[in-house]
C-alpha atoms as a PDB file:
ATOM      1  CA  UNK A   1    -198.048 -28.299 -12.298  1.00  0.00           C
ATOM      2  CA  UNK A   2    -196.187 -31.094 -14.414  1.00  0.00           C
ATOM      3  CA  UNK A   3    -195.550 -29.744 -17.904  1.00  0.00           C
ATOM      4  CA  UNK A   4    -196.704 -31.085 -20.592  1.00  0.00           C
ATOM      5  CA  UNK A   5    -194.121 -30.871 -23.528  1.00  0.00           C
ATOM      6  CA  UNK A   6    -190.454 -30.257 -21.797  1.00  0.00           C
ATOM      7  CA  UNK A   7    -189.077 -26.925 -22.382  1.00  0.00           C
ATOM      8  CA  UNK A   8    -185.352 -27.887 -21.864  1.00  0.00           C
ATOM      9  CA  UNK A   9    -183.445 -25.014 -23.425  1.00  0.00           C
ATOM     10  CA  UNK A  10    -182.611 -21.847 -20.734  1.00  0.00           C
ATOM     11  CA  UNK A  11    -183.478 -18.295 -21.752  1.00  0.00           C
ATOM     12  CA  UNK A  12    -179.818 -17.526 -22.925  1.00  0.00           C
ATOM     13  CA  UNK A  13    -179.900 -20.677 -25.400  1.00  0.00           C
ATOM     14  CA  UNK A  14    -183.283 -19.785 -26.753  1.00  0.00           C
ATOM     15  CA  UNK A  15    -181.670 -16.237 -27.669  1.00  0.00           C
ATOM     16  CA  UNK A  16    -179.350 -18.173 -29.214  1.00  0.00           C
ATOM     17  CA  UNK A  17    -181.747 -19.620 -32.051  1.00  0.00           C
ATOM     18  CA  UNK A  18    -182.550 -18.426 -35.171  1.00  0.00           C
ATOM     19  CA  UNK A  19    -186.140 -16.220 -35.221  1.00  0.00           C
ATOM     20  CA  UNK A  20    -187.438 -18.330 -38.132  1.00  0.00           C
ATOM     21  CA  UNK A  21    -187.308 -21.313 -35.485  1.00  0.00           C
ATOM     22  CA  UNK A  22    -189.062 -19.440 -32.742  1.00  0.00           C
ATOM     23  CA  UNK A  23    -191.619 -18.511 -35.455  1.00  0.00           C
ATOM     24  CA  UNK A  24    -191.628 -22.229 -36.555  1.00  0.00           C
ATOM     25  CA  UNK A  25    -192.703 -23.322 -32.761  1.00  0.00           C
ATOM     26  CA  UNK A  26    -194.635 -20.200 -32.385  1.00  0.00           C
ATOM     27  CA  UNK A  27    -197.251 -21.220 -35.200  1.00  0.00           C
ATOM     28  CA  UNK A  28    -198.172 -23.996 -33.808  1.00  0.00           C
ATOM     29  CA  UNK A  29    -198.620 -22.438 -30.662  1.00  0.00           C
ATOM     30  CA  UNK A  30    -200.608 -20.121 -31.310  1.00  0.00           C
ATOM     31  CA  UNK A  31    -202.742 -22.550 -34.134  1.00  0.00           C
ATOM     32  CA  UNK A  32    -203.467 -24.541 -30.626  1.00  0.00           C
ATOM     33  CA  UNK A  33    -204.662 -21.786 -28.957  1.00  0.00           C
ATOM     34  CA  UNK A  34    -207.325 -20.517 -31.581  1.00  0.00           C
ATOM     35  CA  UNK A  35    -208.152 -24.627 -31.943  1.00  0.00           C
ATOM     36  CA  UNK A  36    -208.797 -24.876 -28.382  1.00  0.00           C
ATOM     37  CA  UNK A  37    -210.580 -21.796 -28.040  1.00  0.00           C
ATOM     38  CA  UNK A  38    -212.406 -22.439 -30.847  1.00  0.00           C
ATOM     39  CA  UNK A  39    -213.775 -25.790 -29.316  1.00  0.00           C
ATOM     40  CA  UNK A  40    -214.392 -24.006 -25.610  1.00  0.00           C
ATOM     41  CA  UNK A  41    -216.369 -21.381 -27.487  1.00  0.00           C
ATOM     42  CA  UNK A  42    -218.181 -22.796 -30.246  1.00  0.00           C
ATOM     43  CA  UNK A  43    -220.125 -26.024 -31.031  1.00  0.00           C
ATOM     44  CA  UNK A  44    -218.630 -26.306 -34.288  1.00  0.00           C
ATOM     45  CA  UNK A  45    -218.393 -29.557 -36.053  1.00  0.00           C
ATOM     46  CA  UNK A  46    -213.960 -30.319 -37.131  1.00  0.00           C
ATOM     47  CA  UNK A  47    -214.598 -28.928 -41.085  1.00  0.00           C
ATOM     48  CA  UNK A  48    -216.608 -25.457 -39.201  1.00  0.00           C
ATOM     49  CA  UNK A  49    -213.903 -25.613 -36.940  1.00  0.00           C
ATOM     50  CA  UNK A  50    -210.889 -25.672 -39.791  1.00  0.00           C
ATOM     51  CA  UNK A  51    -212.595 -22.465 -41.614  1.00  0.00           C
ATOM     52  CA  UNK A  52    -213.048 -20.346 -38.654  1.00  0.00           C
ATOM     53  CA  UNK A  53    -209.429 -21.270 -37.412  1.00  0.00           C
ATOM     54  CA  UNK A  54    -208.173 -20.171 -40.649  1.00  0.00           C
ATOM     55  CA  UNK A  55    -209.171 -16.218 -39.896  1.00  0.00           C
ATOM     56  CA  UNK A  56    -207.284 -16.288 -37.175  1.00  0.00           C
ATOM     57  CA  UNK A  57    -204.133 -17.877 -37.883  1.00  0.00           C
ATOM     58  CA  UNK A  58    -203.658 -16.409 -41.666  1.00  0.00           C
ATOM     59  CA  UNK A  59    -200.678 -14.151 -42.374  1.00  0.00           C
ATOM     60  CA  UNK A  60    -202.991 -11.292 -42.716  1.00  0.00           C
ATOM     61  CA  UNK A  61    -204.906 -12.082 -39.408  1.00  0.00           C
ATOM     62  CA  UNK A  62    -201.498 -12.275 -37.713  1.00  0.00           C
ATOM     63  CA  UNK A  63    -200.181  -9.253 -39.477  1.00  0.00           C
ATOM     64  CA  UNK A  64    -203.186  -7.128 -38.249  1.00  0.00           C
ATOM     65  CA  UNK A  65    -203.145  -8.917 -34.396  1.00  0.00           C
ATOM     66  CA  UNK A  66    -198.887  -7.340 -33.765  1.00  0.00           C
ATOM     67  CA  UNK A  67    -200.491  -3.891 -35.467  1.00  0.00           C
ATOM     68  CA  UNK A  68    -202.851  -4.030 -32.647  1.00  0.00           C
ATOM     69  CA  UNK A  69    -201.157  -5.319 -29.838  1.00  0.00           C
ATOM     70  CA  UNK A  70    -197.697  -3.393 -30.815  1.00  0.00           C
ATOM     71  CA  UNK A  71    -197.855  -0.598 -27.972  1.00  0.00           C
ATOM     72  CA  UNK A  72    -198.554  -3.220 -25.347  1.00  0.00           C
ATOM     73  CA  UNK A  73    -195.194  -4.829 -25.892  1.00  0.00           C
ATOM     74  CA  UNK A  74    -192.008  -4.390 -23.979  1.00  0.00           C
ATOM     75  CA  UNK A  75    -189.207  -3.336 -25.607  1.00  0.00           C
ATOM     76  CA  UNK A  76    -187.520  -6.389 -25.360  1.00  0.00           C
ATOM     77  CA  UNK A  77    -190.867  -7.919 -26.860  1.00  0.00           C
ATOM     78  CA  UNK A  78    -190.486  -5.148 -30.162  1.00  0.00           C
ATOM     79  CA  UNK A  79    -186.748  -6.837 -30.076  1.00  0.00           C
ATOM     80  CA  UNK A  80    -187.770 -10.490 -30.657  1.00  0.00           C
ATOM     81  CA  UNK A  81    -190.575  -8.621 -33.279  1.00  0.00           C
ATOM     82  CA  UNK A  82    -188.514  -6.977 -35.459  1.00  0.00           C
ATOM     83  CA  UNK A  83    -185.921  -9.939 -35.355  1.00  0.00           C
ATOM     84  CA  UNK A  84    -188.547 -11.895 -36.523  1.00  0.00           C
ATOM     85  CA  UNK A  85    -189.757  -9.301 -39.413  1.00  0.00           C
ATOM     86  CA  UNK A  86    -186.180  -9.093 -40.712  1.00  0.00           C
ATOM     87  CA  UNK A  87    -185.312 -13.015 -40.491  1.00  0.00           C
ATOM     88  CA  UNK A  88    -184.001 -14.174 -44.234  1.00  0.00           C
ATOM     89  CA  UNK A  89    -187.134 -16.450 -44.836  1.00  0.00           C
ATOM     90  CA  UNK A  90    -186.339 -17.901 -48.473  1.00  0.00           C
ATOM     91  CA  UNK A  91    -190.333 -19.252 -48.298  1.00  0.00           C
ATOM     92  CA  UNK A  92    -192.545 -17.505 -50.928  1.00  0.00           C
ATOM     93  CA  UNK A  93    -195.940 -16.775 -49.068  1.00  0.00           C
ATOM     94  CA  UNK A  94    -198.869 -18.365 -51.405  1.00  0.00           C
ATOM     95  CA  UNK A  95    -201.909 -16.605 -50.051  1.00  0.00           C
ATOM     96  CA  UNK A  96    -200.485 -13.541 -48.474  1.00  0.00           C
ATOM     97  CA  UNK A  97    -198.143 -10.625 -49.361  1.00  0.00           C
ATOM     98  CA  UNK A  98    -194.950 -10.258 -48.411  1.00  0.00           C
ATOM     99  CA  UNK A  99    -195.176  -7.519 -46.022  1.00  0.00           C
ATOM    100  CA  UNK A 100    -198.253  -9.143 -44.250  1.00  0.00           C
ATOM    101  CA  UNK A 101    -195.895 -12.636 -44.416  1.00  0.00           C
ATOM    102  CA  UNK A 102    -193.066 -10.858 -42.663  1.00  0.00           C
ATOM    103  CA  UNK A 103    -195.118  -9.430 -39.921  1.00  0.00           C
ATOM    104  CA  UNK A 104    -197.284 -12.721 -39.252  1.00  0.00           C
ATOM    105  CA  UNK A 105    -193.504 -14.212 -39.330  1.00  0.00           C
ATOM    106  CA  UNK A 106    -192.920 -11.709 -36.531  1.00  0.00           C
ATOM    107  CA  UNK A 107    -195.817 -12.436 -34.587  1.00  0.00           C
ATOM    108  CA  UNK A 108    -194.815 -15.925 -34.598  1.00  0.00           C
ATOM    109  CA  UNK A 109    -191.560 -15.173 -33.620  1.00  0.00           C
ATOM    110  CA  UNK A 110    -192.590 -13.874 -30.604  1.00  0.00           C
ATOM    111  CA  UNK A 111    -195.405 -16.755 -29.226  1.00  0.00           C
ATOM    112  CA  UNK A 112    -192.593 -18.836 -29.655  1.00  0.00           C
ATOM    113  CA  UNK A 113    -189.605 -17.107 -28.226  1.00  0.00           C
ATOM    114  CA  UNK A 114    -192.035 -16.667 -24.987  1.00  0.00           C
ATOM    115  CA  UNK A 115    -193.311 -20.039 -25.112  1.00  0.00           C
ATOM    116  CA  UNK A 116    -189.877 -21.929 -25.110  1.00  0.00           C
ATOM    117  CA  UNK A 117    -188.508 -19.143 -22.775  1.00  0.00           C
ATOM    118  CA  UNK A 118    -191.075 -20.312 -20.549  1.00  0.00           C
ATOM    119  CA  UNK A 119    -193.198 -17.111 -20.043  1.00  0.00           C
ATOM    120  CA  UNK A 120    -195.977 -18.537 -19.908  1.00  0.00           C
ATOM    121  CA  UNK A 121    -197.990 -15.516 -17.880  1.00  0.00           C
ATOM    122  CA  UNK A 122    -197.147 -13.020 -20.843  1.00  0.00           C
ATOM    123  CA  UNK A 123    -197.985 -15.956 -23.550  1.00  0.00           C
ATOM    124  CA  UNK A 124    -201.212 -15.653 -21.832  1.00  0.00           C
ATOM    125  CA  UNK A 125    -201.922 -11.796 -21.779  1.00  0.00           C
ATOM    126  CA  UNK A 126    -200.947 -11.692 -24.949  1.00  0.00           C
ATOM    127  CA  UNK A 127    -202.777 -14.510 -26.828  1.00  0.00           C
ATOM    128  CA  UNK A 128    -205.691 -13.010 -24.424  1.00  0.00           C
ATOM    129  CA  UNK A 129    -204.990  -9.652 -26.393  1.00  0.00           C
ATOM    130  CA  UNK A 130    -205.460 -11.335 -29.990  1.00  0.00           C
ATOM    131  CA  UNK A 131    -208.719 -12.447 -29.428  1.00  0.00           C
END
């Protein structure tokens, strides 16, 4: 299978980066996954498709999905999590609270770290377990 965006950086230079910027890749991520699924599922027309999207990838949606998912992660998984939770983020969160922004930052965190880590089998199970 060719890939479609290059993943170039190895697993120990990913550990390397900070979790805000595996949360940064890991929204959009995930954003294209409820988009796509959205569109394989539905019939909806784009506007339809921005306000259902908007459940799912809310801080409180995302806060809610790592509640549930939480005992189905490795411990290295709860690692990348609470690295995420505890990242300095200096960004106020406009429509959420702070805890809910902190653990949506940490659900992030993780879609990323396993997408640019190249896990692509537990990016699966796991965006399969949000939904």
């Amino acid at each position: 299978m060719i890939e479609l965006i290059e993943r170039e950086k190895n697993e120990v230079d990913v550990n390397l980066l900070s979790p805000l910027t595996w949360a940064y890749v890991g929204d959009s991520v995930y954003e294209l996954f409820i988009r796509t699924r959205l569109i394989n599922k539905t019939k909806l027309k784009p506007h339809k498709l921005h306000i259902e999207s908007i459940k799912y990838v809310k801080a409180k949606a995302q806060a809610d999905i790592l509640k549930k998912i939480d005992v189905n992660l490795t411990e290295e998984e709860k690692d990348i999590v609470r690295r995420g939770r505890n990242a300095e983020n200096h960004h106020l969160p406009k429509n959420a609270n702070v805890e809910d922004y902190m653990y949506s930052t940490a659900f992030e965190a993780l879609i990323g770290y396993l997408y640019l880590t190249k896990k692509d089998s537990r990016l699966k199970e796991i965006l399969n377990m949000c939904v």
